[in-house]
N, C-alpha and C. Protein backbone atom coordinates (compact mmCIF):
# COMPACT_ATOMS: atom_id res chain seq x y z
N UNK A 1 82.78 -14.02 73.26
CA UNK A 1 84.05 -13.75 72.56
C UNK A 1 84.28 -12.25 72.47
N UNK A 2 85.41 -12.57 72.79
CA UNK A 2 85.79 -10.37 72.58
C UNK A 2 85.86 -10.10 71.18
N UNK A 3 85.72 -8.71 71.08
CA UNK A 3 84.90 -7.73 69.65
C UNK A 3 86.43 -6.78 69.44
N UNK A 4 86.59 -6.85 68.72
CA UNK A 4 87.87 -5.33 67.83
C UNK A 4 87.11 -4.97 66.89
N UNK A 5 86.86 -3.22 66.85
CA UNK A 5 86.24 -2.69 65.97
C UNK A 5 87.29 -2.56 65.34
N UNK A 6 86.80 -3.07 63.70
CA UNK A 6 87.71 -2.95 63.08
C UNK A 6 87.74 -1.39 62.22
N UNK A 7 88.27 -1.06 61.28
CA UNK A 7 89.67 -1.99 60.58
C UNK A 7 90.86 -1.71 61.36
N UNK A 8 92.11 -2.30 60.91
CA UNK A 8 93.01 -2.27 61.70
C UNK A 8 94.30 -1.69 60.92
N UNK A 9 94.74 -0.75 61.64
CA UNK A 9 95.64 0.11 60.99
C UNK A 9 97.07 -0.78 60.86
N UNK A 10 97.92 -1.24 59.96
CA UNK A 10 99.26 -1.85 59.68
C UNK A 10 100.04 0.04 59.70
N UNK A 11 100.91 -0.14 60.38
CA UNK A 11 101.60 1.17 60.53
C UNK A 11 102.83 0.82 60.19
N UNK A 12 102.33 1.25 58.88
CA UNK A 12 103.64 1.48 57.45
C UNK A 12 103.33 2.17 56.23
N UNK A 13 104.21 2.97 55.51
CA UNK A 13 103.69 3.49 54.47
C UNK A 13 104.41 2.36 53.19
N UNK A 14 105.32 2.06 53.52
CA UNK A 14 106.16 1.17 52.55
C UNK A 14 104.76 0.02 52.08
N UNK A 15 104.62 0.27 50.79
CA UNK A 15 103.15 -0.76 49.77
C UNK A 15 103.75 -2.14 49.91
N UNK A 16 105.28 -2.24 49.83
CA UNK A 16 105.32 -3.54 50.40
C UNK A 16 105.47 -4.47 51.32
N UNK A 17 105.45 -3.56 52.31
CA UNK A 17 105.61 -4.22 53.80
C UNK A 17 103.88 -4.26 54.01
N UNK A 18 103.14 -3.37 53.83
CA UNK A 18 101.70 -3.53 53.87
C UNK A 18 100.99 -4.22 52.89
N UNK A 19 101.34 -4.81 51.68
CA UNK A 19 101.09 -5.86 51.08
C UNK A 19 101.19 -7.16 51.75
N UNK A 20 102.29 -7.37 52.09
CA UNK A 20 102.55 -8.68 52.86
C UNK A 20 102.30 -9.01 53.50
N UNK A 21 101.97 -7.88 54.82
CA UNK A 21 101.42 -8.08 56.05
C UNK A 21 99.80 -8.24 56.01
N UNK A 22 98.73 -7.59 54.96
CA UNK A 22 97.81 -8.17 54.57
C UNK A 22 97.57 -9.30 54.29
N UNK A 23 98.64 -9.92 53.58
CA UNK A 23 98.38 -11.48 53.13
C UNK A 23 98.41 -12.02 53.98
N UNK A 24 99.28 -11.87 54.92
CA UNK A 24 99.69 -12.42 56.05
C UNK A 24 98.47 -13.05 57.18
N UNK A 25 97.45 -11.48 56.73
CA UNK A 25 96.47 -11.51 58.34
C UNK A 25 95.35 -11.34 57.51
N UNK A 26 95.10 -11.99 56.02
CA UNK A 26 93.92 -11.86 55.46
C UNK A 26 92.72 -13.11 55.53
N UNK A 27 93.33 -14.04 56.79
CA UNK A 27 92.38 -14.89 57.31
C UNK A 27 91.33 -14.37 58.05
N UNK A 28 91.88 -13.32 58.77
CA UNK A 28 91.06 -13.28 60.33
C UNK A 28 90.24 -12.40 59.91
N UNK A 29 89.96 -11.97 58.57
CA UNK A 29 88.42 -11.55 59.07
C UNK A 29 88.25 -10.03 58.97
N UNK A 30 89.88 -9.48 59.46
CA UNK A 30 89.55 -8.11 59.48
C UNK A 30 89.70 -7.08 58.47
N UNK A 31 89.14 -6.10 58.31
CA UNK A 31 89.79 -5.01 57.30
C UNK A 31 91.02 -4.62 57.66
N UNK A 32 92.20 -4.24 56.56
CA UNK A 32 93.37 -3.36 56.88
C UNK A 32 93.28 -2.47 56.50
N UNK A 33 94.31 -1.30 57.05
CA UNK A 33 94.40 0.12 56.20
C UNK A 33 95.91 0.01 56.32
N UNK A 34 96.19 1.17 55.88
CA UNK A 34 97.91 1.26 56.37
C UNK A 34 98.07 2.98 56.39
N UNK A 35 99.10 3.31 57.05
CA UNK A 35 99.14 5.04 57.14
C UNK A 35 99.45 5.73 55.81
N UNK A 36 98.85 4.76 54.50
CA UNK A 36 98.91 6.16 53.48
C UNK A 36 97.64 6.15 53.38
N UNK A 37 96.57 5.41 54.05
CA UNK A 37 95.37 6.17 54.24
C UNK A 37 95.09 6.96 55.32
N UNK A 38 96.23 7.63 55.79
CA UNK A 38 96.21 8.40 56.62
C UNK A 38 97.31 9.61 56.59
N UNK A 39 97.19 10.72 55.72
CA UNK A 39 98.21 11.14 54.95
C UNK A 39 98.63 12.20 56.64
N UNK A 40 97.76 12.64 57.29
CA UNK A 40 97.67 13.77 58.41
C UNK A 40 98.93 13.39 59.09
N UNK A 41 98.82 11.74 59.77
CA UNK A 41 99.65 11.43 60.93
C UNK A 41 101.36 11.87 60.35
N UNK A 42 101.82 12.03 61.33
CA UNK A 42 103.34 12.27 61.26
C UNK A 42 104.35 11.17 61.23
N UNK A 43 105.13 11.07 61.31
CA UNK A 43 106.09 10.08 61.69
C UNK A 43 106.37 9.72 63.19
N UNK A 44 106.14 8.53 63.57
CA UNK A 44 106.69 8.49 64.84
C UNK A 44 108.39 7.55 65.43
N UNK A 45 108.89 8.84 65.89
CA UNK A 45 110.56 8.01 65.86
C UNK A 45 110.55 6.97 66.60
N UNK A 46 111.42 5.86 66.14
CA UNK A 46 111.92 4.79 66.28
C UNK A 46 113.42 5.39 67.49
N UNK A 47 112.58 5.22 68.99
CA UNK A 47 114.11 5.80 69.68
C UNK A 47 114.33 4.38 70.53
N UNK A 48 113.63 3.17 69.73
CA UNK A 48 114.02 1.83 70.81
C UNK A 48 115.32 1.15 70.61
N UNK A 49 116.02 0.53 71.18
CA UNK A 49 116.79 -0.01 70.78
C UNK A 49 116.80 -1.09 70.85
N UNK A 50 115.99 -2.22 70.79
CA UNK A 50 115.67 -3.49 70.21
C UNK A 50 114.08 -3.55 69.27
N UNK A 51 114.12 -4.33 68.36
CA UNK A 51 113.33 -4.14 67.72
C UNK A 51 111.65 -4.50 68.24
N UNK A 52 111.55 -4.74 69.84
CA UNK A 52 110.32 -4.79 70.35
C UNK A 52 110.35 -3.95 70.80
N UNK A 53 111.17 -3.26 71.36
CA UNK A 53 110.89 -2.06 71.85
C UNK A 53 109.93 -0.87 70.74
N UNK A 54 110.74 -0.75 69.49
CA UNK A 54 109.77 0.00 68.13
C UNK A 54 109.03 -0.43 67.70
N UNK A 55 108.39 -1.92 67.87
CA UNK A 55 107.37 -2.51 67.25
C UNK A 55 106.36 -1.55 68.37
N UNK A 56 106.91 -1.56 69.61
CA UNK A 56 105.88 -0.90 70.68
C UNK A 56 105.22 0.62 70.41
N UNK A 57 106.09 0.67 69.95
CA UNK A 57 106.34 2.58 69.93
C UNK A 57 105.36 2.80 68.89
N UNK A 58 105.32 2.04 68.01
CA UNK A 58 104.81 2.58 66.72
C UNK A 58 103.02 2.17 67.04
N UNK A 59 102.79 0.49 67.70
CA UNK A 59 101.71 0.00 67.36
C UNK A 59 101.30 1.20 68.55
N UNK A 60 101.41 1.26 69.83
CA UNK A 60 100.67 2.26 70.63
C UNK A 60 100.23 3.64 70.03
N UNK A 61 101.75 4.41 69.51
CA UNK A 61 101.51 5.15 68.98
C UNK A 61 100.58 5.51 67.89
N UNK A 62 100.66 5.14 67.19
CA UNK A 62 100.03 4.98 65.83
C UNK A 62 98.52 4.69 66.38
N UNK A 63 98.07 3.75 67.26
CA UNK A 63 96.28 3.15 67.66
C UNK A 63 95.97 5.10 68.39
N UNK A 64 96.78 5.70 69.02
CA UNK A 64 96.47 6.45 69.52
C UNK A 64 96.22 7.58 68.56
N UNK A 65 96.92 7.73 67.58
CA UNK A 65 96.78 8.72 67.15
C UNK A 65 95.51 8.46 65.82
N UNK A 66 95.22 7.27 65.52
CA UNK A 66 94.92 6.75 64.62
C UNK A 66 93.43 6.55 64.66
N UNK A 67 93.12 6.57 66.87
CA UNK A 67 92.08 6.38 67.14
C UNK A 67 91.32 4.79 66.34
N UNK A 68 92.13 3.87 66.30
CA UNK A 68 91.31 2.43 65.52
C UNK A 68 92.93 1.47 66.29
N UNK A 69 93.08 -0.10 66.12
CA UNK A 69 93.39 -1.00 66.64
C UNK A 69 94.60 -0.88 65.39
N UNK A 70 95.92 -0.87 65.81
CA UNK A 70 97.40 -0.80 64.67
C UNK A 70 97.69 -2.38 65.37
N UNK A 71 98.57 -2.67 64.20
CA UNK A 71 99.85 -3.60 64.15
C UNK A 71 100.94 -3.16 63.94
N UNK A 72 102.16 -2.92 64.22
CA UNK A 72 103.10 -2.23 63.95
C UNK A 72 104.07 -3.26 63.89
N UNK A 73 105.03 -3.45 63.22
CA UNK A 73 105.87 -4.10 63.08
C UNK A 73 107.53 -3.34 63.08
N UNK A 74 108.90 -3.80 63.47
CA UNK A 74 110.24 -3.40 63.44
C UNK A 74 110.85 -4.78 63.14
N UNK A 75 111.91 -4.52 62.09
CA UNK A 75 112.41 -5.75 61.46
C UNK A 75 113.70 -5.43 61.04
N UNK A 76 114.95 -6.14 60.71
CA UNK A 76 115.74 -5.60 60.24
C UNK A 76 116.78 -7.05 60.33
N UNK A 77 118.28 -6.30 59.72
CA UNK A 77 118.77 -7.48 59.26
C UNK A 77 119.69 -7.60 60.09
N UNK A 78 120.63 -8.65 60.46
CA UNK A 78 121.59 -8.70 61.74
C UNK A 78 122.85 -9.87 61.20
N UNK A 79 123.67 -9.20 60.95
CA UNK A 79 124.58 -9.51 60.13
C UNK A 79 125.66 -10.09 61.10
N UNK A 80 126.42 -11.31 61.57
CA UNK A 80 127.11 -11.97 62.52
C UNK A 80 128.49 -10.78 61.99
N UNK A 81 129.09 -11.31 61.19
CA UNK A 81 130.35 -10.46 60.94
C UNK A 81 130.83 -8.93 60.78
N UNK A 82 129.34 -8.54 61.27
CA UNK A 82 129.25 -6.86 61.06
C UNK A 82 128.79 -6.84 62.84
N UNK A 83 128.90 -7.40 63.39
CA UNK A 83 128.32 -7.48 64.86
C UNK A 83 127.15 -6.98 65.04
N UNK A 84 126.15 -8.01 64.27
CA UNK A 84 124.99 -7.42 64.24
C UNK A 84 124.15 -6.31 63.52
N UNK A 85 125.52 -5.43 63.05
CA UNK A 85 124.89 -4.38 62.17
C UNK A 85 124.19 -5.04 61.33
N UNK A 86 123.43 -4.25 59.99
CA UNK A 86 122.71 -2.85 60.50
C UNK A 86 121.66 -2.95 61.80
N UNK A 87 121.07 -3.95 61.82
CA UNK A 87 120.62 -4.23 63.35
C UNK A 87 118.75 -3.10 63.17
N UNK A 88 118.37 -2.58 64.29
CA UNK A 88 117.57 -1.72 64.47
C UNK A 88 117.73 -0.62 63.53
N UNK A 89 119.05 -0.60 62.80
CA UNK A 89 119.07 0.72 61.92
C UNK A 89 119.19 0.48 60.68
N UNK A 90 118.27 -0.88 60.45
CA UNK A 90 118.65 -1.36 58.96
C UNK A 90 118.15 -0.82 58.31
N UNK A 91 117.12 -0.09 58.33
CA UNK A 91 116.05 0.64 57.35
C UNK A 91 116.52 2.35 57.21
N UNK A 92 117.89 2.62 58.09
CA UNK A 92 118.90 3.98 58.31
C UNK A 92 119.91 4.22 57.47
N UNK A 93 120.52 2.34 57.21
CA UNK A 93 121.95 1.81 56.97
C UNK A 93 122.30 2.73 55.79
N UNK A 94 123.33 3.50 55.44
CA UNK A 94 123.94 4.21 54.31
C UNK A 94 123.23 5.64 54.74
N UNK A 95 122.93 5.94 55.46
CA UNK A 95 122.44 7.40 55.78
C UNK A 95 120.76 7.96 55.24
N UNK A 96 120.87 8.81 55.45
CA UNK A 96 119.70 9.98 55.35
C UNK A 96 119.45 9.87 53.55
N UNK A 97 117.78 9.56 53.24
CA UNK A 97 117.51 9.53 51.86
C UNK A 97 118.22 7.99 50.89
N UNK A 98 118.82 7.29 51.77
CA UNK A 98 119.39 6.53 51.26
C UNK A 98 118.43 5.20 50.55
N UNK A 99 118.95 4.74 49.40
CA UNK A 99 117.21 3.85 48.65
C UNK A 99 117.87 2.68 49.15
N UNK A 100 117.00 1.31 48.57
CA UNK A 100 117.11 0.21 49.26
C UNK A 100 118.57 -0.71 48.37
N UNK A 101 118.68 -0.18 47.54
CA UNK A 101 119.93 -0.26 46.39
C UNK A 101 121.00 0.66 47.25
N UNK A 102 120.74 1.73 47.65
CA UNK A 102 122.12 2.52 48.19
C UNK A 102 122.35 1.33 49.41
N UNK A 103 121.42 1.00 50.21
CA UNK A 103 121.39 0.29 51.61
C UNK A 103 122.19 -1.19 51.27
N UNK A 104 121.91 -1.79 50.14
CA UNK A 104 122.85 -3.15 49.64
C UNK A 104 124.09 -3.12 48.92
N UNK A 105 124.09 -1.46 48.17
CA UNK A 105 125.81 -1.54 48.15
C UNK A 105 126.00 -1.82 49.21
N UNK A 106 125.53 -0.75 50.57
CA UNK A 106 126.90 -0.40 51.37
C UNK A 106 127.15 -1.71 52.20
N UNK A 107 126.19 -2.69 52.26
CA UNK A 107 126.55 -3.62 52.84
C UNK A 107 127.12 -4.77 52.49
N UNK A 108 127.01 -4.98 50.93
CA UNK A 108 127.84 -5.98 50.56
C UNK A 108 129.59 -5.63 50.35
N UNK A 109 130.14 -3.80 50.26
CA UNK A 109 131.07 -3.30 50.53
C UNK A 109 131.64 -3.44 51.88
N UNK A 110 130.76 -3.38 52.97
CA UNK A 110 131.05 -3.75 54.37
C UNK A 110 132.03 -5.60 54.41
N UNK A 111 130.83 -6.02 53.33
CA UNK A 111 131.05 -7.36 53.66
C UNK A 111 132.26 -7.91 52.80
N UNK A 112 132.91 -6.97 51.73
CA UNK A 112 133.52 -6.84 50.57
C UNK A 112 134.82 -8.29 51.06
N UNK A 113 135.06 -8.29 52.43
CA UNK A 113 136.70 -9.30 52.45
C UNK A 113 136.08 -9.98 53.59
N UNK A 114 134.84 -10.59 53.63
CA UNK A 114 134.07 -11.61 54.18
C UNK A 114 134.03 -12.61 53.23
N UNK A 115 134.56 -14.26 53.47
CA UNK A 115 134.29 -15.18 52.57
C UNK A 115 132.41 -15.43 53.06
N UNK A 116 132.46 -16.59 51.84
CA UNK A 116 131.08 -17.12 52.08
C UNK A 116 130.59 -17.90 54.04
N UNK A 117 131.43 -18.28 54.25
CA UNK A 117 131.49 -18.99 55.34
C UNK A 117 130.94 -18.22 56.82
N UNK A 118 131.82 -16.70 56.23
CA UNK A 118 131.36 -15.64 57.06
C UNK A 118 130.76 -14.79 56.79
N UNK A 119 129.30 -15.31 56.07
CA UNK A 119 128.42 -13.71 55.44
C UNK A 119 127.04 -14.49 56.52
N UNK A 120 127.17 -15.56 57.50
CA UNK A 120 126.41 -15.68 58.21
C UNK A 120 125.47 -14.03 58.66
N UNK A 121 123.82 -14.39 58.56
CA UNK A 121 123.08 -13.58 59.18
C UNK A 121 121.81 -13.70 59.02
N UNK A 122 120.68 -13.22 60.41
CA UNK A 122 119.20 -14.12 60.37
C UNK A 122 118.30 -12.50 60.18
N UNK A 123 117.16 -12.51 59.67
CA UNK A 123 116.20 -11.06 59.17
C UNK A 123 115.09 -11.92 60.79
N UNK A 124 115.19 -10.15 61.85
CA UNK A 124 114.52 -10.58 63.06
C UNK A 124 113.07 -9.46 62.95
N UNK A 125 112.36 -9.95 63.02
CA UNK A 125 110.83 -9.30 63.38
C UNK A 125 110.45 -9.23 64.27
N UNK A 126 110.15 -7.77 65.29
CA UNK A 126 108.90 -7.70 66.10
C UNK A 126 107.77 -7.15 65.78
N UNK A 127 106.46 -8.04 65.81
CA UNK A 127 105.12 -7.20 65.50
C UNK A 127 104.45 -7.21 67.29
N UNK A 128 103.78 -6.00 67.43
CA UNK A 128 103.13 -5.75 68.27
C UNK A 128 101.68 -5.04 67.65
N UNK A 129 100.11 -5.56 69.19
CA UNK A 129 99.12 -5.46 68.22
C UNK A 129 98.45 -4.49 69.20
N UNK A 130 98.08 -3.19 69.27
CA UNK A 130 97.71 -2.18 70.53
C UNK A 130 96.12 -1.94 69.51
N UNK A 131 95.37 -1.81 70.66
CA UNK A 131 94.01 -1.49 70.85
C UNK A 131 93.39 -0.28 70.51
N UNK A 132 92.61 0.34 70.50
CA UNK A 132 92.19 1.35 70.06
C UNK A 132 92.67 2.77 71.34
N UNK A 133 93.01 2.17 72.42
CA UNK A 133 93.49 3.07 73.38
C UNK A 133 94.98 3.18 73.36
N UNK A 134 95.45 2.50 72.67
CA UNK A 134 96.77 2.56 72.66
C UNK A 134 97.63 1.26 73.39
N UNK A 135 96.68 0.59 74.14
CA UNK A 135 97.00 -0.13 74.78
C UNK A 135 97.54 -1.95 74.04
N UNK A 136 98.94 -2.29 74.31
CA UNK A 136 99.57 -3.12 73.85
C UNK A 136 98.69 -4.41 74.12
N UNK A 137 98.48 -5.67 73.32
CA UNK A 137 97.93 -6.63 73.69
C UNK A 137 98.58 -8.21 73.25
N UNK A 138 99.42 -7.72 72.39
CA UNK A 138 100.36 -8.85 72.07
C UNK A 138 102.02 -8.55 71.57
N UNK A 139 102.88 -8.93 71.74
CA UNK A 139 103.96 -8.65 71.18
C UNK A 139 104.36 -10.05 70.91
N UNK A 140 105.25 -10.46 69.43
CA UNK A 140 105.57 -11.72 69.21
C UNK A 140 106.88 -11.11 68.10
N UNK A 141 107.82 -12.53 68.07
CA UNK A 141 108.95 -12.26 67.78
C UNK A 141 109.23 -13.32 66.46
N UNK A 142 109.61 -13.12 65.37
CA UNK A 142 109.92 -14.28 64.43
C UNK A 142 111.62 -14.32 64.01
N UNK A 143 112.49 -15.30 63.91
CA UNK A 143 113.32 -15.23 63.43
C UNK A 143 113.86 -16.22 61.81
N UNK A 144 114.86 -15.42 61.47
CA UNK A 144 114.75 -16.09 59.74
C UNK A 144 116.55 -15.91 59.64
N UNK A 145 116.90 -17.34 59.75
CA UNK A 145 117.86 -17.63 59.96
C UNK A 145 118.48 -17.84 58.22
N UNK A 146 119.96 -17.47 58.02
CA UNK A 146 120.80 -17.79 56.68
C UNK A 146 121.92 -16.52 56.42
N UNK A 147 122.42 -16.13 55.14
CA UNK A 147 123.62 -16.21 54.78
C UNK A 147 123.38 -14.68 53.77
N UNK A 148 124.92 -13.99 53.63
CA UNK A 148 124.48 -12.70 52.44
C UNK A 148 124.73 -13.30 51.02
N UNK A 149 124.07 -13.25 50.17
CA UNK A 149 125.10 -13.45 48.66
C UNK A 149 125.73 -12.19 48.70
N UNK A 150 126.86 -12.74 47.41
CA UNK A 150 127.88 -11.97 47.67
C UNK A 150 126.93 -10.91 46.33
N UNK A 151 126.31 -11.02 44.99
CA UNK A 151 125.70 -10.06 44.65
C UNK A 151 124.30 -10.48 44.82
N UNK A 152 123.38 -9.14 44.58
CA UNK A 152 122.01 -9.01 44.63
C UNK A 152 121.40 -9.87 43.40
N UNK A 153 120.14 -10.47 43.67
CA UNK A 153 119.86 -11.28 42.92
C UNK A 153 118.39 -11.46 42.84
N UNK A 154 117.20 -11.40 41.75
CA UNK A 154 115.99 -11.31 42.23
C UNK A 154 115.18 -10.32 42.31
N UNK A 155 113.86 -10.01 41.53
CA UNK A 155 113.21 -8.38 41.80
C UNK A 155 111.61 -8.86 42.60
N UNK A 156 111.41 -9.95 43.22
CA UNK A 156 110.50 -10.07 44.27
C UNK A 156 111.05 -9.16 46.21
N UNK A 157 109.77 -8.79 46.34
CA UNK A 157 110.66 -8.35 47.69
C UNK A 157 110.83 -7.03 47.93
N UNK A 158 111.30 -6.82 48.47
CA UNK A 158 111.68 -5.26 49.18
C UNK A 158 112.95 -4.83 50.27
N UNK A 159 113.63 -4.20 50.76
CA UNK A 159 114.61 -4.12 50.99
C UNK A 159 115.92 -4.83 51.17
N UNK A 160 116.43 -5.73 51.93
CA UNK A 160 117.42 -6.33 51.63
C UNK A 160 117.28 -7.83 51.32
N UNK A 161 115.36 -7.97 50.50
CA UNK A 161 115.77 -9.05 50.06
C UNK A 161 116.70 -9.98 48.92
N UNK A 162 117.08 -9.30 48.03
CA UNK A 162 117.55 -9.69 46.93
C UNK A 162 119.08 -10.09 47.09
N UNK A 163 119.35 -10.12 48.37
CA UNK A 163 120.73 -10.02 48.87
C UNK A 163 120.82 -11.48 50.36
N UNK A 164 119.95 -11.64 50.85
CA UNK A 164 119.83 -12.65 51.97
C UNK A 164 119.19 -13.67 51.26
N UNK A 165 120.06 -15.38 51.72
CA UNK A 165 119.29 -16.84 50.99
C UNK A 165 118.95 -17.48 52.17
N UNK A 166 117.43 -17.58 52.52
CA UNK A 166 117.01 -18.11 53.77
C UNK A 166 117.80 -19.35 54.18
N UNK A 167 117.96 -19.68 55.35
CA UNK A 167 118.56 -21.24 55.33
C UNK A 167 117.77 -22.15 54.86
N UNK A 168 118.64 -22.94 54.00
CA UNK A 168 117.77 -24.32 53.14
C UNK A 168 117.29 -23.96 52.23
N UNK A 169 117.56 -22.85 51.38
CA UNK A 169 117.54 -22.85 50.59
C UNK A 169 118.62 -21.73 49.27
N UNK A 170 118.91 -22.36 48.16
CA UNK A 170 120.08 -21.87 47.57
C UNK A 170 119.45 -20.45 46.52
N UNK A 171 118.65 -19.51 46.96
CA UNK A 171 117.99 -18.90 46.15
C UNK A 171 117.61 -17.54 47.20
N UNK A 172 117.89 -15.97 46.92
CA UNK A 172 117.58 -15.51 47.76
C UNK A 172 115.65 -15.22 47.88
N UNK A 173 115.26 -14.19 48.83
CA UNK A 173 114.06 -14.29 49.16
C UNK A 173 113.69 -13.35 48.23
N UNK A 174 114.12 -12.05 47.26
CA UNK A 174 113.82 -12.07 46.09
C UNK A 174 113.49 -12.74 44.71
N UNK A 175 114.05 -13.86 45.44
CA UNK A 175 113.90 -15.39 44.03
C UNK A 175 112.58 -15.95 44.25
N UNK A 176 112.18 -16.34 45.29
CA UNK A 176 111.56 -16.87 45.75
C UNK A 176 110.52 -16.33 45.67
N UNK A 177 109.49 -17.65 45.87
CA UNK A 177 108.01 -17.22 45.94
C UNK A 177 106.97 -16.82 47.13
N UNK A 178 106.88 -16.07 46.49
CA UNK A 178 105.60 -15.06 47.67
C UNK A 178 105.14 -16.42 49.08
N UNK A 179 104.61 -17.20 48.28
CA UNK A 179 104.28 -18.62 49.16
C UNK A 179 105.14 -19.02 50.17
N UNK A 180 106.44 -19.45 49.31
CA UNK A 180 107.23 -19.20 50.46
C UNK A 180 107.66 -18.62 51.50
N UNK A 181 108.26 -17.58 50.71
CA UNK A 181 108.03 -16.30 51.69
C UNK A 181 107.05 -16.33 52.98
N UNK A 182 106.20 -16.09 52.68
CA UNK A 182 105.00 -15.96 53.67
C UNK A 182 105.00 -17.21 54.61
N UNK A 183 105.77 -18.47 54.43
CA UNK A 183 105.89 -19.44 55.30
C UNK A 183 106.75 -19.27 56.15
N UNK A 184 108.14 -19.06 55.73
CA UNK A 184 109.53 -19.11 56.25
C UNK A 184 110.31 -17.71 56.89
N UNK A 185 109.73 -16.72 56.46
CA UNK A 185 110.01 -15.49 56.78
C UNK A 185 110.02 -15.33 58.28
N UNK A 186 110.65 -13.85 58.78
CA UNK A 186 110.89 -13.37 60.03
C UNK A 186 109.27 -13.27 59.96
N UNK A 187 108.55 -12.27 59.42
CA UNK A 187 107.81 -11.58 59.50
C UNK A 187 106.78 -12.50 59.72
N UNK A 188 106.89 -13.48 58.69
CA UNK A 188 105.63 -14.53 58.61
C UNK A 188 105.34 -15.16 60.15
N UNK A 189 106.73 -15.61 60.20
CA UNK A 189 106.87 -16.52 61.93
C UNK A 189 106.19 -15.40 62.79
N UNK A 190 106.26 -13.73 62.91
CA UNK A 190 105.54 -13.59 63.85
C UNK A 190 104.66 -13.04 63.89
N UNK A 191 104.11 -13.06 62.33
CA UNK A 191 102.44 -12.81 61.99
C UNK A 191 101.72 -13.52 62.25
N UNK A 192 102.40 -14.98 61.72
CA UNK A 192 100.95 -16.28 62.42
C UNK A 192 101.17 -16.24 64.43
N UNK A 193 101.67 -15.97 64.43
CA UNK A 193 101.57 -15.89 66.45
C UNK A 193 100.65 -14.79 66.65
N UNK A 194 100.61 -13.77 65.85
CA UNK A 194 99.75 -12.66 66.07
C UNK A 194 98.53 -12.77 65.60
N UNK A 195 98.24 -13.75 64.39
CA UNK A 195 97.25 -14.21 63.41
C UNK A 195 96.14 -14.95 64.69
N UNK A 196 97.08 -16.20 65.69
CA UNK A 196 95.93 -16.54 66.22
C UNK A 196 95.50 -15.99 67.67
N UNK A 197 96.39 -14.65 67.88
CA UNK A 197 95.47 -13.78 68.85
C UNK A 197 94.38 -13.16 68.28
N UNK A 198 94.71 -12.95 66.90
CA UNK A 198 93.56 -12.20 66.08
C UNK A 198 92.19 -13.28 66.23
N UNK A 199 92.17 -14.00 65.67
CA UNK A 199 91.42 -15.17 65.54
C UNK A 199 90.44 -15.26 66.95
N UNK A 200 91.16 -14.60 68.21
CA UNK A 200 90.65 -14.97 69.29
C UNK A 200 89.61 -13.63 69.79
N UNK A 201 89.02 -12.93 68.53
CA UNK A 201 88.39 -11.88 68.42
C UNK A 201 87.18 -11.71 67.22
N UNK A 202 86.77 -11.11 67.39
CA UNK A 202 85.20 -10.88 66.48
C UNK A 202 85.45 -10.18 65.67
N UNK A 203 85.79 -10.12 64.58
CA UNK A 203 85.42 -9.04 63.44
C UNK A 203 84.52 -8.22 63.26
N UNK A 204 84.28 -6.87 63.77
CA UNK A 204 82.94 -6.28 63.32
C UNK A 204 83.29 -4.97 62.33
């Protein structure tokens, strides 16, 4: 069986995207870190324009500079009646310094003379899992299909959850429980695809 020295870098500073993604991959065995145990590294830009493309950018990047095995993940929200916006630039949306409250005004203002019918939109994840050389070894895709409320609702979560109600259910993913979450989510769908490449490796 093949060996990954671990631990494995999650390349994010956001505590809650690296919370989750721990839970996520806290079967297989391995240690995580995330880049605020790594205060040195820089930022590396997001110049892809689909969100596998930056899942790429980051997990290579990041194993290289990081010298240990990253997961990197790009996610964002894709709104039908905004043509997709914010899209790849959901984590941009409302400009420079903008918080995750500035990022859900501006979009429920976007959405301000959208009925319910048309606040259709699905939260898309790419995680990619690169090696200690930098080298890519899995890329997987999750999608999380449903609708905007018209206000924010809910203090579970992190960026535009308090504002999106997964399909099938009448409660957004700020309402909701972590459990869930972690079932039904973009992120979740393409953590467990990544979970059992992990699995197909040695913990040391």
């Amino acid at each position: 069986m093949a060996t990954m020295m671990g631990p494995i870098l999650l390349a994010t500073r956001n505590p809650g995207k690296a919370g989750e993604m721990k839970r996520l991959f806290s079967a297989s065995g391995f240690e995580f870190v995330s880049l605020a145990d790594f205060p040195e590294i820089g930022e590396i830009e997001e110049t892809g324009t689909t969100f596998a493309e930056n899942a790429v950018l980051k997990a290579a990047g990041y194993a290289a500079l990081a010298r240990t095995a990253a997961i990197a993940d790009d996610s964002g929200l894709e709104v039908d009646a905004l043509a997709g916006a914010p899209g790849v630039l959901s984590a941009r949306y409302g400009g420079p310094g903008a918080s995750d409250a500035d990022r859900i005004r501006k979009l429920l203002k976007d959405l301000d003379a959208v009925d319910g019918q048309g606040r259709s939109a699905r939260f898309v994840c790419s995680i990619a899992l690169a090696d200690t050389d930098g080298r890519i070894l899995a890329l997987e895709e999750g999608v999380c299909p449903g609708r905007i409320a018209s206000v924010p609702s809910g203090s579970g979560g992190f960026g535009y959850d308090p504002v999106f109600i997964p399909e099938g259910y009448d409660r957004t993913f700020a309402e909701l429980s972590g459990e869930i979450k972690n079932r039904i989510s973009h992120r979740a769908q393409a953590g467990m695809k990544i979970m059992r490449y992990l699995l197909g490796f040695t913990a040391v």
